[in-house]
N, C-alpha and C. Protein backbone atom coordinates (compact mmCIF):
# COMPACT_ATOMS: atom_id res chain seq x y z
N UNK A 1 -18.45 67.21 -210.19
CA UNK A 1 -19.26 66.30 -210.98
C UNK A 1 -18.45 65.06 -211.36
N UNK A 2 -16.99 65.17 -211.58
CA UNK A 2 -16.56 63.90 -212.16
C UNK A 2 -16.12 63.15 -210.84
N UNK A 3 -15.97 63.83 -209.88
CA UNK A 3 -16.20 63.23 -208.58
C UNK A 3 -17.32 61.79 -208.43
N UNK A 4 -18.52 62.02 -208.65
CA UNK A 4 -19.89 61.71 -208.31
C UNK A 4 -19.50 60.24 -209.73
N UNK A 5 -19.13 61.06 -211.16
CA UNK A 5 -19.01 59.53 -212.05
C UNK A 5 -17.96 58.60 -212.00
N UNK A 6 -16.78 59.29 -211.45
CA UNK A 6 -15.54 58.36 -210.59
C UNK A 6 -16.17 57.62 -209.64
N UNK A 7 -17.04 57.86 -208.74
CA UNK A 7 -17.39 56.94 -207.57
C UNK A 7 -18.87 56.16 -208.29
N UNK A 8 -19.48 56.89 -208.82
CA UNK A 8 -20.35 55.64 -209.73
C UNK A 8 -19.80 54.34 -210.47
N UNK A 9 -18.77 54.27 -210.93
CA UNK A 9 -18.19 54.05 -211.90
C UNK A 9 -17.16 52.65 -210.69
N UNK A 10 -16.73 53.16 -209.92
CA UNK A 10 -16.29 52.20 -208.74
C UNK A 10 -17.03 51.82 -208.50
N UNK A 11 -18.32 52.15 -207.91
CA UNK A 11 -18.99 51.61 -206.90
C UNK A 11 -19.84 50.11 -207.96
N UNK A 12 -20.17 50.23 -209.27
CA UNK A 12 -20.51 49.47 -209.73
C UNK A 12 -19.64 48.42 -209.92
N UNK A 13 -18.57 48.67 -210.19
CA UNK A 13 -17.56 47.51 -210.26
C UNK A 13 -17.43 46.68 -209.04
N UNK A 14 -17.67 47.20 -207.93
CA UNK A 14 -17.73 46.64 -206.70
C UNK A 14 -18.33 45.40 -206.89
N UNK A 15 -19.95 46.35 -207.47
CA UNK A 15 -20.71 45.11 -207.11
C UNK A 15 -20.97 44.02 -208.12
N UNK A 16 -20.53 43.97 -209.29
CA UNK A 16 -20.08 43.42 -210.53
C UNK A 16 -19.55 42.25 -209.92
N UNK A 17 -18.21 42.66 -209.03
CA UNK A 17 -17.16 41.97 -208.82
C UNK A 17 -17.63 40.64 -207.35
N UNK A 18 -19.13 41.23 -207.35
CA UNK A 18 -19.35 40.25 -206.11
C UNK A 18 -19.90 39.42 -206.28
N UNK A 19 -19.56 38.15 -205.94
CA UNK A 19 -20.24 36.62 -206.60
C UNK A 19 -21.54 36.89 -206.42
N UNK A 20 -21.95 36.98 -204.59
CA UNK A 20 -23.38 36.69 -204.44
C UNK A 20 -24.57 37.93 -204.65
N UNK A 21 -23.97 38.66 -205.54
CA UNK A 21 -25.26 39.81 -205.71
C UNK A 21 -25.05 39.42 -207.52
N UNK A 22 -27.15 39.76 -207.81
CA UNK A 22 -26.99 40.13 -209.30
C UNK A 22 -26.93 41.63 -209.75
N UNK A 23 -25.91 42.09 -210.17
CA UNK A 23 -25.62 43.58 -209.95
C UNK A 23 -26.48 44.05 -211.49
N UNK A 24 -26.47 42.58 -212.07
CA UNK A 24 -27.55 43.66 -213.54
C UNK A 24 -29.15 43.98 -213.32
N UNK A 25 -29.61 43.63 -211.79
CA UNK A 25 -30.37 43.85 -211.54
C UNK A 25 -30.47 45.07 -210.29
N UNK A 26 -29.79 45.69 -210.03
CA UNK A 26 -29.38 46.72 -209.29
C UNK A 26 -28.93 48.12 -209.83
N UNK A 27 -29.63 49.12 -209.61
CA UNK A 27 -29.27 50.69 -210.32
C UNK A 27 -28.72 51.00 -209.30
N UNK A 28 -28.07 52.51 -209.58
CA UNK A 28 -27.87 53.69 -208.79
C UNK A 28 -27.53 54.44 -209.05
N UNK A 29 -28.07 55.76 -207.98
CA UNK A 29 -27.25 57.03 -208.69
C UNK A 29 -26.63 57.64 -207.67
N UNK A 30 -25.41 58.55 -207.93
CA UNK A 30 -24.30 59.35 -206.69
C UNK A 30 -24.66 60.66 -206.70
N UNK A 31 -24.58 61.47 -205.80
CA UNK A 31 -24.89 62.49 -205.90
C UNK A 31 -23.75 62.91 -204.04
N UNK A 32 -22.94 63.81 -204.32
CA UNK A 32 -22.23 64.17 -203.40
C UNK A 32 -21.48 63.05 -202.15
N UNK A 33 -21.08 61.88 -202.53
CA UNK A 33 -20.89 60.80 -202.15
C UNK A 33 -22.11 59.99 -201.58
N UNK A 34 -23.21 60.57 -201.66
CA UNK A 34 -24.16 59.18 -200.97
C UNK A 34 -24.91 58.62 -202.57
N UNK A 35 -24.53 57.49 -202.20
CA UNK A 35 -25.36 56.32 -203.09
C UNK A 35 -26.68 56.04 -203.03
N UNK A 36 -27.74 56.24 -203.96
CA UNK A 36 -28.99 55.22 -203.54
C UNK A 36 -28.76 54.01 -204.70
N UNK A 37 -29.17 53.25 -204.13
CA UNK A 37 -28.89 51.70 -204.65
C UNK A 37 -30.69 51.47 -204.67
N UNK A 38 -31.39 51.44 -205.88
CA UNK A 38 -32.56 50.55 -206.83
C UNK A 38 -32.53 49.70 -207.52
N UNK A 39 -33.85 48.87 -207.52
CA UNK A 39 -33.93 47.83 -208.65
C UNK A 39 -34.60 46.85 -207.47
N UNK A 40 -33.98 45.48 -207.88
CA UNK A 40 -35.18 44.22 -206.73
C UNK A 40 -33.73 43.12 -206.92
N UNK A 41 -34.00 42.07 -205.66
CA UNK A 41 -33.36 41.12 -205.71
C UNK A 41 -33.76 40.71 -205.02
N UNK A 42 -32.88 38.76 -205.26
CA UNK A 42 -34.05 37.64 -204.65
C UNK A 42 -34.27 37.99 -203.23
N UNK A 43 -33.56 38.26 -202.56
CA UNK A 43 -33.58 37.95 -201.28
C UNK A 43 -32.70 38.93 -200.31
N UNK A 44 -33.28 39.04 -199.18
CA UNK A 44 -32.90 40.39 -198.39
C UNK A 44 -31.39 39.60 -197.82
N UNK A 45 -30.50 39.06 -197.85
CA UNK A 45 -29.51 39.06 -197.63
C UNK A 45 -28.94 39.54 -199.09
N UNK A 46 -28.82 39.62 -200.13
CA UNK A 46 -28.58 40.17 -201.14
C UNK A 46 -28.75 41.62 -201.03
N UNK A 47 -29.92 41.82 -200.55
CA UNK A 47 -29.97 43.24 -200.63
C UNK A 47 -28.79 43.77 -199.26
N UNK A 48 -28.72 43.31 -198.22
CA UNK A 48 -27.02 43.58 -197.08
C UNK A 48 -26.51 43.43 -198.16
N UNK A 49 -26.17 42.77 -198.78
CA UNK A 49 -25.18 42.92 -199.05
C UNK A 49 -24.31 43.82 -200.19
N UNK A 50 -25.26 44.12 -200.79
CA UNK A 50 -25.25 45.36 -201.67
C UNK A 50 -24.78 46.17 -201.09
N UNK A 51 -25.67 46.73 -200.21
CA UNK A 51 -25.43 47.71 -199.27
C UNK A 51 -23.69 48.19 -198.48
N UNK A 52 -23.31 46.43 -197.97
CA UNK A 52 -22.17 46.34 -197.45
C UNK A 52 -21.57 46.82 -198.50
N UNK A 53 -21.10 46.13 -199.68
CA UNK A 53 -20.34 46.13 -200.49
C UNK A 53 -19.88 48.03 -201.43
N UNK A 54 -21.27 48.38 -201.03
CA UNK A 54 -21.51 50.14 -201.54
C UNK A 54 -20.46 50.92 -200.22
N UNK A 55 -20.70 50.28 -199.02
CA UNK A 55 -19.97 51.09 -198.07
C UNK A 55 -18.69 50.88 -197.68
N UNK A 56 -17.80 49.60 -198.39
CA UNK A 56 -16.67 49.61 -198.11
C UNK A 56 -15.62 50.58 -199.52
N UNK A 57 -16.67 51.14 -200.34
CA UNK A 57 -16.02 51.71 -201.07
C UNK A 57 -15.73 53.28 -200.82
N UNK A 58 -14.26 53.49 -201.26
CA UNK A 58 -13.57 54.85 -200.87
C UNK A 58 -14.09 55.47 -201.13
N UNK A 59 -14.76 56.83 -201.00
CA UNK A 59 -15.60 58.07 -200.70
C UNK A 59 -16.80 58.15 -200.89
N UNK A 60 -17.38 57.08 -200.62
CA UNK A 60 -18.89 56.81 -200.23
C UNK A 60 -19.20 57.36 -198.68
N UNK A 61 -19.97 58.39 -198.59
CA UNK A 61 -20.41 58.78 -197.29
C UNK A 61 -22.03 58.47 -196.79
N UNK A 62 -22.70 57.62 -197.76
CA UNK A 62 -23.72 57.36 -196.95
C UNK A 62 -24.13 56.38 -198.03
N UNK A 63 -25.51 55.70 -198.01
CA UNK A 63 -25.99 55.00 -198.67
C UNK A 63 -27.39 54.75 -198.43
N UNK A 64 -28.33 54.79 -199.34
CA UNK A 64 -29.84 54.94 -199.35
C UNK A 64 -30.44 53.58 -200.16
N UNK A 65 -30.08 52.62 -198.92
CA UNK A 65 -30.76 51.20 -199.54
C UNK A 65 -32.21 50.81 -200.16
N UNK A 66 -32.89 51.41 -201.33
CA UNK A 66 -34.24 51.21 -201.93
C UNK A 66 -34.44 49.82 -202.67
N UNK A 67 -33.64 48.97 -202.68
CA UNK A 67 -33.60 47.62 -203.22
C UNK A 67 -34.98 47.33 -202.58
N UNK A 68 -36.01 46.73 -203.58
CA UNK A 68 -36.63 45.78 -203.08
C UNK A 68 -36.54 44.49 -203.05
N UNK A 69 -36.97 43.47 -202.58
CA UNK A 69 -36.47 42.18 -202.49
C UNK A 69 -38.26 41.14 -202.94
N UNK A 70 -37.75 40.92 -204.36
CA UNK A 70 -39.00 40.05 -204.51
C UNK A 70 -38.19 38.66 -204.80
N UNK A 71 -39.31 37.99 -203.55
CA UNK A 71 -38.92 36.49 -203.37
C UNK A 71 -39.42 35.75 -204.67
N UNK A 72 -38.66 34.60 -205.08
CA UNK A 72 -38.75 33.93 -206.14
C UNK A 72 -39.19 32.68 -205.75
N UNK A 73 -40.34 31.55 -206.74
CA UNK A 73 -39.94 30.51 -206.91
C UNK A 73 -40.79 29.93 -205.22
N UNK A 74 -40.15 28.71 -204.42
CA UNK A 74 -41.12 28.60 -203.40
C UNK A 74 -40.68 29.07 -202.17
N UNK A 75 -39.72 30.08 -202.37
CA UNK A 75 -39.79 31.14 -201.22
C UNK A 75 -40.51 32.20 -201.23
N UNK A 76 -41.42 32.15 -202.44
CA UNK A 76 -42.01 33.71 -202.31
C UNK A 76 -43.76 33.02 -201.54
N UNK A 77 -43.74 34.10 -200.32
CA UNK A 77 -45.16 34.55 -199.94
C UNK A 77 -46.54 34.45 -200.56
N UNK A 78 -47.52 33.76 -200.16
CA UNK A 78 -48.37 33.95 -200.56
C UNK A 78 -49.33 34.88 -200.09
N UNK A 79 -50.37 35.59 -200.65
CA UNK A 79 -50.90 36.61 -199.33
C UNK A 79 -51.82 35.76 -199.00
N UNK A 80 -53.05 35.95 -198.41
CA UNK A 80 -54.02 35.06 -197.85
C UNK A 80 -55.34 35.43 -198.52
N UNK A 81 -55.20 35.87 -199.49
CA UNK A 81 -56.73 35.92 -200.22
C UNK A 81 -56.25 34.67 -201.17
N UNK A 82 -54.97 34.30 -201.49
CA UNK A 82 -54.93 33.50 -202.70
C UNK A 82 -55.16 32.30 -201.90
N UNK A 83 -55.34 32.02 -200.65
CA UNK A 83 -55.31 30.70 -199.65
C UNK A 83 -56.75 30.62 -199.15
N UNK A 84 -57.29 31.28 -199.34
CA UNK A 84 -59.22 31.37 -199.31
C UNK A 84 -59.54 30.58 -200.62
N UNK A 85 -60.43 29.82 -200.27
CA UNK A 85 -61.56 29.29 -201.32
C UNK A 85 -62.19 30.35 -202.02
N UNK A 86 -62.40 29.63 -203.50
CA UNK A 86 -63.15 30.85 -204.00
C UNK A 86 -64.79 31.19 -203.77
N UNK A 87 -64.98 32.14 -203.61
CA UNK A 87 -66.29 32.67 -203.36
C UNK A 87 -67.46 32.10 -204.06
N UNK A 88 -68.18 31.26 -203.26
CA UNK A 88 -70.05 30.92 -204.67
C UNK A 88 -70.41 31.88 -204.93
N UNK A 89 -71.24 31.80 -206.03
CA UNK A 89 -71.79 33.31 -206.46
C UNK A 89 -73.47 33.12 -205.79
């Protein structure tokens, strides 16, 4: 068990320590060296890189990337009902 909060405990500092991720927006939990990494960030190179940054750490044996990535601002998607006119009644 103190295995699992030793490598929690790294693995967050990792990503603390990395300019281009917001790590206060990123969870996780360890369980027998594999990481799942939750929460959202702007953009799917953020989310690599999380990921990277989880796997260059010492006794991490796997990693379960669940980050979602919600786009911000005028990179985010519109769907196509909001690009339809609205309906006459």
């Amino acid at each position: 068990m103190s295995f699992n909060i030793d490598l929690r405990r790294t693995v967050l500092d990792e990503l603390e320590w990395e300019p281009s991720i917001h790590a206060d927006d990123i969870a996780l939990t360890v369980h027998d060296g594999v990481v799942t990494l939750t929460g959202s960030v702007a953009s799917y190179a953020e989310k690599l890189k999380a990921e990277q940054v989880v796997k260059r750490v010492r006794g991490v044996h796997g990693v379960a990337n669940d980050i979602e990535v919600c786009l911000r601002g005028r990179a985010a998607r519109t769907t196509p009902t909001s690009l339809a006119p609205p309906l006459k009644p």
